[in-house]
C-alpha atoms as a PDB file:
ATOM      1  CA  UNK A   1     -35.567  42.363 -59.987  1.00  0.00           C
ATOM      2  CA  UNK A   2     -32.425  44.287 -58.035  1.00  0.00           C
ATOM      3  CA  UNK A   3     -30.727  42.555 -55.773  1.00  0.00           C
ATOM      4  CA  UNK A   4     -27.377  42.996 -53.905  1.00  0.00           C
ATOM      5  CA  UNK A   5     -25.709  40.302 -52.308  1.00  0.00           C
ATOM      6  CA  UNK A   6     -22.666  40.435 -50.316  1.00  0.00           C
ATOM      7  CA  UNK A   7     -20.414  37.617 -49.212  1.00  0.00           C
ATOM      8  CA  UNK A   8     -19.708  39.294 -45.874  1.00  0.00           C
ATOM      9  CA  UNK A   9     -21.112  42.829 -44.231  1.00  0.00           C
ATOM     10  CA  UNK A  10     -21.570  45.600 -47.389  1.00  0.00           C
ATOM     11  CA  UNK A  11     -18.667  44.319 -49.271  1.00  0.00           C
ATOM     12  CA  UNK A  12     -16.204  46.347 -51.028  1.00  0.00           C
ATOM     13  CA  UNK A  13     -19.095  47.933 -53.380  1.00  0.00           C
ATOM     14  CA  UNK A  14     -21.529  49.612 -51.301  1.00  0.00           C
ATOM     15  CA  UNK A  15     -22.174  52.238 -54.443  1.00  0.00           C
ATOM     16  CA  UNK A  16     -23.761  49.549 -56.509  1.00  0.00           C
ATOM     17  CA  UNK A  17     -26.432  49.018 -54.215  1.00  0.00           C
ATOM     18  CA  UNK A  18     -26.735  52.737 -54.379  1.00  0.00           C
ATOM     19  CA  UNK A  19     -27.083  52.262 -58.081  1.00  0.00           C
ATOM     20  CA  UNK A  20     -29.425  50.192 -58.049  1.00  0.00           C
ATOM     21  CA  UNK A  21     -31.528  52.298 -55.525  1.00  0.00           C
ATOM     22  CA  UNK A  22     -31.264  54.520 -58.056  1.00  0.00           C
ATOM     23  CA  UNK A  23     -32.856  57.947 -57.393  1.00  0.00           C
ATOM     24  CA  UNK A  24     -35.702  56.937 -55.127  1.00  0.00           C
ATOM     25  CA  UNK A  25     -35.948  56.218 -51.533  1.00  0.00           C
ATOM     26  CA  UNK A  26     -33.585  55.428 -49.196  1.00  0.00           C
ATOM     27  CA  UNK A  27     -35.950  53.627 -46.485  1.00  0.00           C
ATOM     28  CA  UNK A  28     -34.402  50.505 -45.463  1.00  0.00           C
ATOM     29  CA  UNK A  29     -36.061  47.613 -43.819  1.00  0.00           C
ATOM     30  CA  UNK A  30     -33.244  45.763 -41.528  1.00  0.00           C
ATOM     31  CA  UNK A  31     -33.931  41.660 -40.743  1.00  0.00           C
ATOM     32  CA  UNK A  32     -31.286  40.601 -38.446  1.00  0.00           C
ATOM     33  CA  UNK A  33     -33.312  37.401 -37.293  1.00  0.00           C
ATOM     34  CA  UNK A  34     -30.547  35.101 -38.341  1.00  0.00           C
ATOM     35  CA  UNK A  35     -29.025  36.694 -34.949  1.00  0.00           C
ATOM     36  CA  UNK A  36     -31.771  35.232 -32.854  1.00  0.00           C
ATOM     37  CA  UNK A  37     -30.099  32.572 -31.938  1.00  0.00           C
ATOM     38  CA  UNK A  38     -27.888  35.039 -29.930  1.00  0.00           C
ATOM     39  CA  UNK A  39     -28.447  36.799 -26.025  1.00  0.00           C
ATOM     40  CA  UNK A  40     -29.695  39.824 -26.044  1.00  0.00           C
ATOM     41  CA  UNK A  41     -26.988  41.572 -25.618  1.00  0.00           C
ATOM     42  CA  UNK A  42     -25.367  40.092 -29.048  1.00  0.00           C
ATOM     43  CA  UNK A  43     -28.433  40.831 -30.869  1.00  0.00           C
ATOM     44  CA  UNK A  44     -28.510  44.355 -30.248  1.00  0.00           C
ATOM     45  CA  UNK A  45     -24.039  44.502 -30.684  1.00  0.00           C
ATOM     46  CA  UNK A  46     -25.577  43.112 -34.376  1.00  0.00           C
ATOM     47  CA  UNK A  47     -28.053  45.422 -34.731  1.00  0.00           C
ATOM     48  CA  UNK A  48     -26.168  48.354 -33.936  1.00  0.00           C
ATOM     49  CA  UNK A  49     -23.408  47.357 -36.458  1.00  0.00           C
ATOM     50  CA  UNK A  50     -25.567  47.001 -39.395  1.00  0.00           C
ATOM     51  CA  UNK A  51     -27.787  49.713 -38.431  1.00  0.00           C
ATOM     52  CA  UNK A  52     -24.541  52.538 -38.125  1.00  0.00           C
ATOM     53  CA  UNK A  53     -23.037  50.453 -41.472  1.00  0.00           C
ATOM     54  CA  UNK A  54     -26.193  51.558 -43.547  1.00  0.00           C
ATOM     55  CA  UNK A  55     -26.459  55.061 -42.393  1.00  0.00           C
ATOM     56  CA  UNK A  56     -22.967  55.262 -43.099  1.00  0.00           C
ATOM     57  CA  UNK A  57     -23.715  55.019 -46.843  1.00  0.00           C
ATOM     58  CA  UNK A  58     -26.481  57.293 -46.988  1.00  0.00           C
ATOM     59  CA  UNK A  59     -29.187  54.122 -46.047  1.00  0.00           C
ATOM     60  CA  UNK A  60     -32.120  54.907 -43.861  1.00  0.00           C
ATOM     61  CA  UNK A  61     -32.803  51.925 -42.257  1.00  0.00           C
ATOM     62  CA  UNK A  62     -35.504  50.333 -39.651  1.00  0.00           C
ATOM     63  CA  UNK A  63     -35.635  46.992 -37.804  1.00  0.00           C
ATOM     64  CA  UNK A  64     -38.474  44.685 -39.112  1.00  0.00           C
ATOM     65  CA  UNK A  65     -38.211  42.125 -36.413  1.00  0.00           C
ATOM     66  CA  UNK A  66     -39.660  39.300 -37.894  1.00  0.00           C
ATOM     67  CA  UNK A  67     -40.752  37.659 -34.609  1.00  0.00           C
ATOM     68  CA  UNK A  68     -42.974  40.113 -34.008  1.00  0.00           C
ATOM     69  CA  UNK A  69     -45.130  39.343 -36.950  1.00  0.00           C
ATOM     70  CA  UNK A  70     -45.441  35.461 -36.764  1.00  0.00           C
ATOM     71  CA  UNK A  71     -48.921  34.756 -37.728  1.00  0.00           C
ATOM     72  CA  UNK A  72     -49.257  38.298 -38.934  1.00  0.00           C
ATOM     73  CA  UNK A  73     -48.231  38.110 -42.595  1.00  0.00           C
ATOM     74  CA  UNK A  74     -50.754  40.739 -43.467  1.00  0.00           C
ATOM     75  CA  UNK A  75     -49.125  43.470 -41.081  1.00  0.00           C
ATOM     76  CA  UNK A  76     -45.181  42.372 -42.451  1.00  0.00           C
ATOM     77  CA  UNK A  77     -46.584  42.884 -46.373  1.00  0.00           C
ATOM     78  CA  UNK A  78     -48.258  46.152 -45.504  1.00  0.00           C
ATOM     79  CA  UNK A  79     -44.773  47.087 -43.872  1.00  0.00           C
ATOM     80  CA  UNK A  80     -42.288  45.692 -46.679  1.00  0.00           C
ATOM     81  CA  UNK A  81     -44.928  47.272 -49.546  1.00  0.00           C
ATOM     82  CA  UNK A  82     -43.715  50.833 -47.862  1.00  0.00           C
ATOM     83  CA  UNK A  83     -39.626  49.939 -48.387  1.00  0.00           C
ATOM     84  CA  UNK A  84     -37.020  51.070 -50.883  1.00  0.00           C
ATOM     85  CA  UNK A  85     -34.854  47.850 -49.807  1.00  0.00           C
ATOM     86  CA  UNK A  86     -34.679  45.239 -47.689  1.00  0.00           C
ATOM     87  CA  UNK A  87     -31.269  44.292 -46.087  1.00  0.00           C
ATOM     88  CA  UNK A  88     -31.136  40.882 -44.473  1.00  0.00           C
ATOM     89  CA  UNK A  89     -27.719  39.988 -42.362  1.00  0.00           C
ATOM     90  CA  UNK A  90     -26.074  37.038 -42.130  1.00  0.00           C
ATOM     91  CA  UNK A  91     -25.763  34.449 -38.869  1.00  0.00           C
ATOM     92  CA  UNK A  92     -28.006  30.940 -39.016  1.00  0.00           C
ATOM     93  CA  UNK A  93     -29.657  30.481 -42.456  1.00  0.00           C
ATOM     94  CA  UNK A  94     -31.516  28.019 -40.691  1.00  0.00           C
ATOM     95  CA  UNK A  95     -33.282  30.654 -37.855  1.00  0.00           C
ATOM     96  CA  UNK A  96     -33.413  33.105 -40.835  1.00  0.00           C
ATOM     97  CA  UNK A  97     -35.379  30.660 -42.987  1.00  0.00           C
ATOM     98  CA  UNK A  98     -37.860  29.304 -39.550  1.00  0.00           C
ATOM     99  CA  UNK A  99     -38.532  32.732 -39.247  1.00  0.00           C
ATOM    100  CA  UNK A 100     -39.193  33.872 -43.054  1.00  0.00           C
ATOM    101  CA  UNK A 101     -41.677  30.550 -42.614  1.00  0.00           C
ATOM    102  CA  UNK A 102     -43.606  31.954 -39.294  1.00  0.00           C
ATOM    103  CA  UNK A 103     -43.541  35.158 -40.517  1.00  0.00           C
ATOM    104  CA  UNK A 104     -44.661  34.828 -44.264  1.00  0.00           C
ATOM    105  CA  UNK A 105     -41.743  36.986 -45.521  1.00  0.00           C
ATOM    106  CA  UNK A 106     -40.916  34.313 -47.488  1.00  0.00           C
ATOM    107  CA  UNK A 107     -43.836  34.538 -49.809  1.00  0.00           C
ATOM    108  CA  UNK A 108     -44.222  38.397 -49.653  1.00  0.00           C
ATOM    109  CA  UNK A 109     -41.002  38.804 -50.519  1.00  0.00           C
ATOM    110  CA  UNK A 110     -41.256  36.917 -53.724  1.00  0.00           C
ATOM    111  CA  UNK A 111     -44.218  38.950 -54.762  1.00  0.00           C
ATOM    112  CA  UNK A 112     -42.665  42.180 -54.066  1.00  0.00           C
ATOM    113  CA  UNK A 113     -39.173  41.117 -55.894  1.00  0.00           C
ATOM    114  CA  UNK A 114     -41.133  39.936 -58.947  1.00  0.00           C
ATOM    115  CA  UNK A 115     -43.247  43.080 -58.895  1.00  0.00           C
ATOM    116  CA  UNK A 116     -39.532  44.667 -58.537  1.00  0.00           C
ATOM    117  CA  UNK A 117     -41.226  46.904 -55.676  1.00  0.00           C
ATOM    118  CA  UNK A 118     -37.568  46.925 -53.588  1.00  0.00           C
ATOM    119  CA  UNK A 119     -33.784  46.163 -54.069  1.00  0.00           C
ATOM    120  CA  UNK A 120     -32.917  43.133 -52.109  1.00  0.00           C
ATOM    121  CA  UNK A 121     -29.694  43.579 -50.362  1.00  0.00           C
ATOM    122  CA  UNK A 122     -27.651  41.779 -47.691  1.00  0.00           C
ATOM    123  CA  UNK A 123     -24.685  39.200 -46.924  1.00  0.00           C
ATOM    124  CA  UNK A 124     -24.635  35.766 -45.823  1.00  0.00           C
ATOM    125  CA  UNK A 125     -27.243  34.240 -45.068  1.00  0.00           C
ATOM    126  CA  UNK A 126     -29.573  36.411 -46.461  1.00  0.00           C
ATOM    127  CA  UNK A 127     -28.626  35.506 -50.331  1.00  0.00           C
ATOM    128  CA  UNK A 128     -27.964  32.107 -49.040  1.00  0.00           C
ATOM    129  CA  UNK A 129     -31.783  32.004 -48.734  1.00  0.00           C
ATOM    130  CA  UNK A 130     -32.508  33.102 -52.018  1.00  0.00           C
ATOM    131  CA  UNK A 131     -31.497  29.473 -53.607  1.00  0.00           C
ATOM    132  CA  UNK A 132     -33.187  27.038 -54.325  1.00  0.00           C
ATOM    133  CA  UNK A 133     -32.510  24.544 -51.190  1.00  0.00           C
ATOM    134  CA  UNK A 134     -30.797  24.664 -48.395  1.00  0.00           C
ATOM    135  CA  UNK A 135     -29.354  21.507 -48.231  1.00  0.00           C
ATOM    136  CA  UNK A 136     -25.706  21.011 -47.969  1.00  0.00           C
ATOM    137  CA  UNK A 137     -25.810  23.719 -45.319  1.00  0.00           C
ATOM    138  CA  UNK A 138     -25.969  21.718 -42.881  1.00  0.00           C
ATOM    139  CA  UNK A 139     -23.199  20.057 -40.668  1.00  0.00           C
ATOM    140  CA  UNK A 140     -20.192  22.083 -40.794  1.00  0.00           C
ATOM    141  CA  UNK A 141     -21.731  25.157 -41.505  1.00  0.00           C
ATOM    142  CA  UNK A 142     -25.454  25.758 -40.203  1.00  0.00           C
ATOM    143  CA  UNK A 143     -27.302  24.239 -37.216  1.00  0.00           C
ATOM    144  CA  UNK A 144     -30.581  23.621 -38.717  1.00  0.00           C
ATOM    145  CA  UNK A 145     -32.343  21.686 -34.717  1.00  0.00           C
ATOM    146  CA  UNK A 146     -31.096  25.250 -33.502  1.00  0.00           C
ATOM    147  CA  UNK A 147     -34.440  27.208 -32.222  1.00  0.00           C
ATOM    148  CA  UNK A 148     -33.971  29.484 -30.344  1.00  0.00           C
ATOM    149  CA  UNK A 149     -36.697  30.837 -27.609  1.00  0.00           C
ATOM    150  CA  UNK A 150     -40.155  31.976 -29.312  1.00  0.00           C
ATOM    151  CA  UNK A 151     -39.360  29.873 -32.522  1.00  0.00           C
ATOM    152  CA  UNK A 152     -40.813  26.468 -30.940  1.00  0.00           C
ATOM    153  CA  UNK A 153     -43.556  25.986 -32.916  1.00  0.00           C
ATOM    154  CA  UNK A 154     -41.741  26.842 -36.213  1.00  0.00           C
ATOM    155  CA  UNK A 155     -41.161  23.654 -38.788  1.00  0.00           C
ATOM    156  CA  UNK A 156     -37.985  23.884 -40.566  1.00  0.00           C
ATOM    157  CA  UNK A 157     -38.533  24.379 -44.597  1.00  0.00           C
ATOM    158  CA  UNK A 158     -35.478  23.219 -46.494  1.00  0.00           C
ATOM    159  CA  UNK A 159     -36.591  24.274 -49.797  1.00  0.00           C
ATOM    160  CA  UNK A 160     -35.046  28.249 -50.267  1.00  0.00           C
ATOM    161  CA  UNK A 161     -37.113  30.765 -52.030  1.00  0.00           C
ATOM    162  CA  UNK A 162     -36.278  29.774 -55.228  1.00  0.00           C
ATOM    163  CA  UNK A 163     -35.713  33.593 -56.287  1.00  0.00           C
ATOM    164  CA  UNK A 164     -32.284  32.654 -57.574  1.00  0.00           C
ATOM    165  CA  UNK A 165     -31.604  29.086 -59.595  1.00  0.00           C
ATOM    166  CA  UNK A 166     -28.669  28.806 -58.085  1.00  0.00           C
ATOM    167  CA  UNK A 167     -27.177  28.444 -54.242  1.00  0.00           C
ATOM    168  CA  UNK A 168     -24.845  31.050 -53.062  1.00  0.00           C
ATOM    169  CA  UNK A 169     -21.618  30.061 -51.363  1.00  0.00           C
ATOM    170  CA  UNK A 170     -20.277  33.217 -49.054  1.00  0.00           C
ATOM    171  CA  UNK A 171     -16.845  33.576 -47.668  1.00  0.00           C
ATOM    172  CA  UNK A 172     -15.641  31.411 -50.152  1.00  0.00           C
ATOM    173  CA  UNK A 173     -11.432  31.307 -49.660  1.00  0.00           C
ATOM    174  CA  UNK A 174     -11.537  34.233 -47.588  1.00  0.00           C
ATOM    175  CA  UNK A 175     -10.525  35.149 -44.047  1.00  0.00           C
ATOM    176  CA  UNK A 176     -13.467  34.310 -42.425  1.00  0.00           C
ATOM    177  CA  UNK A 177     -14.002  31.817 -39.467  1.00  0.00           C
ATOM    178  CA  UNK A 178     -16.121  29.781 -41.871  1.00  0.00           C
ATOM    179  CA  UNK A 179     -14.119  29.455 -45.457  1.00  0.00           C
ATOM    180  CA  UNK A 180     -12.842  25.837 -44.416  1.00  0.00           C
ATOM    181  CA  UNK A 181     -16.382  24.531 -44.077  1.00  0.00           C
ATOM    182  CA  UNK A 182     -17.560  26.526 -46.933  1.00  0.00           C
ATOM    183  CA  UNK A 183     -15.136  24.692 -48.733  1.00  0.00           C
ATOM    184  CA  UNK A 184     -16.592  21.139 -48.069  1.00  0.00           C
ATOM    185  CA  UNK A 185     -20.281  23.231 -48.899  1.00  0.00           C
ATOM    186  CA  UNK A 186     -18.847  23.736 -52.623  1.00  0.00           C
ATOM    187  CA  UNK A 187     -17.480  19.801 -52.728  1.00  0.00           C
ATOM    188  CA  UNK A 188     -21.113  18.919 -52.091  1.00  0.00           C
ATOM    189  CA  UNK A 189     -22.706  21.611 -54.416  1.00  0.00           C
ATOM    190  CA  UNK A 190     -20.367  19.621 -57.244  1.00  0.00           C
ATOM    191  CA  UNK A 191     -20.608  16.596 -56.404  1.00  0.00           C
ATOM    192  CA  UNK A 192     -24.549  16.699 -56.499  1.00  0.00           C
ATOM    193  CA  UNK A 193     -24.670  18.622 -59.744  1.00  0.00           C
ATOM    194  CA  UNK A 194     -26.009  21.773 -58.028  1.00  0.00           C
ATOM    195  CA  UNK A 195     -25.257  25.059 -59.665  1.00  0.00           C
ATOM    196  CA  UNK A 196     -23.965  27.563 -56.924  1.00  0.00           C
ATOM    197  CA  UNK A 197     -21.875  30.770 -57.156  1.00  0.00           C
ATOM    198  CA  UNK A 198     -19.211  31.119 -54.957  1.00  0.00           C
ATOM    199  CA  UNK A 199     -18.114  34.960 -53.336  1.00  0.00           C
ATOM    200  CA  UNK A 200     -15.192  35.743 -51.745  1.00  0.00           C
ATOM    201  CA  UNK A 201     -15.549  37.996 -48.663  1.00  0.00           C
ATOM    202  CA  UNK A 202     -15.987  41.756 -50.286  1.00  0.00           C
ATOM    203  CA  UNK A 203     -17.455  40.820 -53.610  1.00  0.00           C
ATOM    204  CA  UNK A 204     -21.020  41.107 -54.298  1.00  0.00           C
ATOM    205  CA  UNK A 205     -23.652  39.491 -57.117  1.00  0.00           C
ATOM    206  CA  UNK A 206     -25.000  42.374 -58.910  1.00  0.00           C
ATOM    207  CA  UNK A 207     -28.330  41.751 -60.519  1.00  0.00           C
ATOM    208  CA  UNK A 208     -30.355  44.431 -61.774  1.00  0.00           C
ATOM    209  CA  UNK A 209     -32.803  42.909 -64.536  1.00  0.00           C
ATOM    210  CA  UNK A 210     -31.399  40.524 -67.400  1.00  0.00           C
ATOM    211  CA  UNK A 211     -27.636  41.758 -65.815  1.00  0.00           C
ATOM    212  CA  UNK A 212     -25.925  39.587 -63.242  1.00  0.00           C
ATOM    213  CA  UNK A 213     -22.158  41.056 -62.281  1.00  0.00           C
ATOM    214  CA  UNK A 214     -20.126  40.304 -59.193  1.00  0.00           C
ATOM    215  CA  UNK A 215     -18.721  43.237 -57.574  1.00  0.00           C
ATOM    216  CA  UNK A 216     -15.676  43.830 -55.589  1.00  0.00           C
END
């Protein structure tokens, strides 16, 4: 399993992802559904960003919307099976995981990561989703009743993905609009006993089989 997980945006390490892409493709699927929450015009100033960010470092990357294959988990898997990574932005962990549900990313995604078929790679949110629950993101940090238009008939699944025994806590002391609340996320991760890693904005976890580093 290779996975590359930013606090915020590519982090101060963008060659380790290239590391662990290793000589192979570059094709890069893009999920920026954690924006949907946002206008149009938002969405695409977020797509834009991350799309000119990972062409900058030599990524070839494509928007997999994820709305467009609710109910359709066979056409996302045939998609995702075709990837060298999979880059998943930050914004609402909550949207993210609603639409990971709808879609069935969530569960194709496991298989492919345990079949190490792609490097996982992305910031916020996305590694956010990789832990075991998502509780404690809630309040101060997350919206989870936020649904935006199209997601109606989505149910909210707090469990994570459970690819990683541990939560991630992004933007942890940094300068970031959310390090205060981020804060009062770690206070809960202690004082329920939950194991969590904490990144400061530019670091990265590094895992690339049995290693686990953090970057930047």
């Amino acid at each position: 399993m290779r996975l590359y997980l930013s606090s915020f945006r590519i982090g101060n390490r963008p060659q380790e992802l290239l590391r662990l892409l290793g000589d192979g493709g570059r094709r890069t699927a893009l999920i920026v559904n954690a924006d949907d929450y946002k206008d149009a015009e938002g969405r695409a100033a977020s797509l834009k960003r991350e799309m000119d960010e990972l062409t900058g470092i030599g990524l070839d990357p494509f928007e997999v919307d994820l709305r467009e294959y609710f109910g359709r988990a066979e056409a996302l898997q045939e998609v995702l099976s075709g990837v060298d990574a999979v880059y998943v932005r930050g914004g609402s962990v909550f949207v993210l995981r609603r639409a990971f549900s709808r879609s069935g990313a969530d569960e194709i995604i496991k298989r492919l990561l345990a079949r190490d078929a792609f490097v996982y790679a992305g910031y916020s949110a996305g590694p956010c989703l990789l832990g075991p629950t998502l509780r404690g993101v809630e309040g101060e940090v997350d919206n989870p009743e936020l649904i935006p238009e199209g997601y109606e008939d989505t149910t909210l699944d707090w469990d994570g993905l459970g690819v990683l025994p541990y939560a991630i806590a992004p933007h942890f002391r940094s300068d970031h609009p959310e390090s205060a609340e981020i804060d009062k996320l770690v206070e809960y991760y202690i004082e329920h006993h939950m194991p969590f890693v904490a990144l400061r904005d530019g670091q990265a976890l590094v895992i690339d089989g049995d290693s686990t580093t953090v970057a930047g």
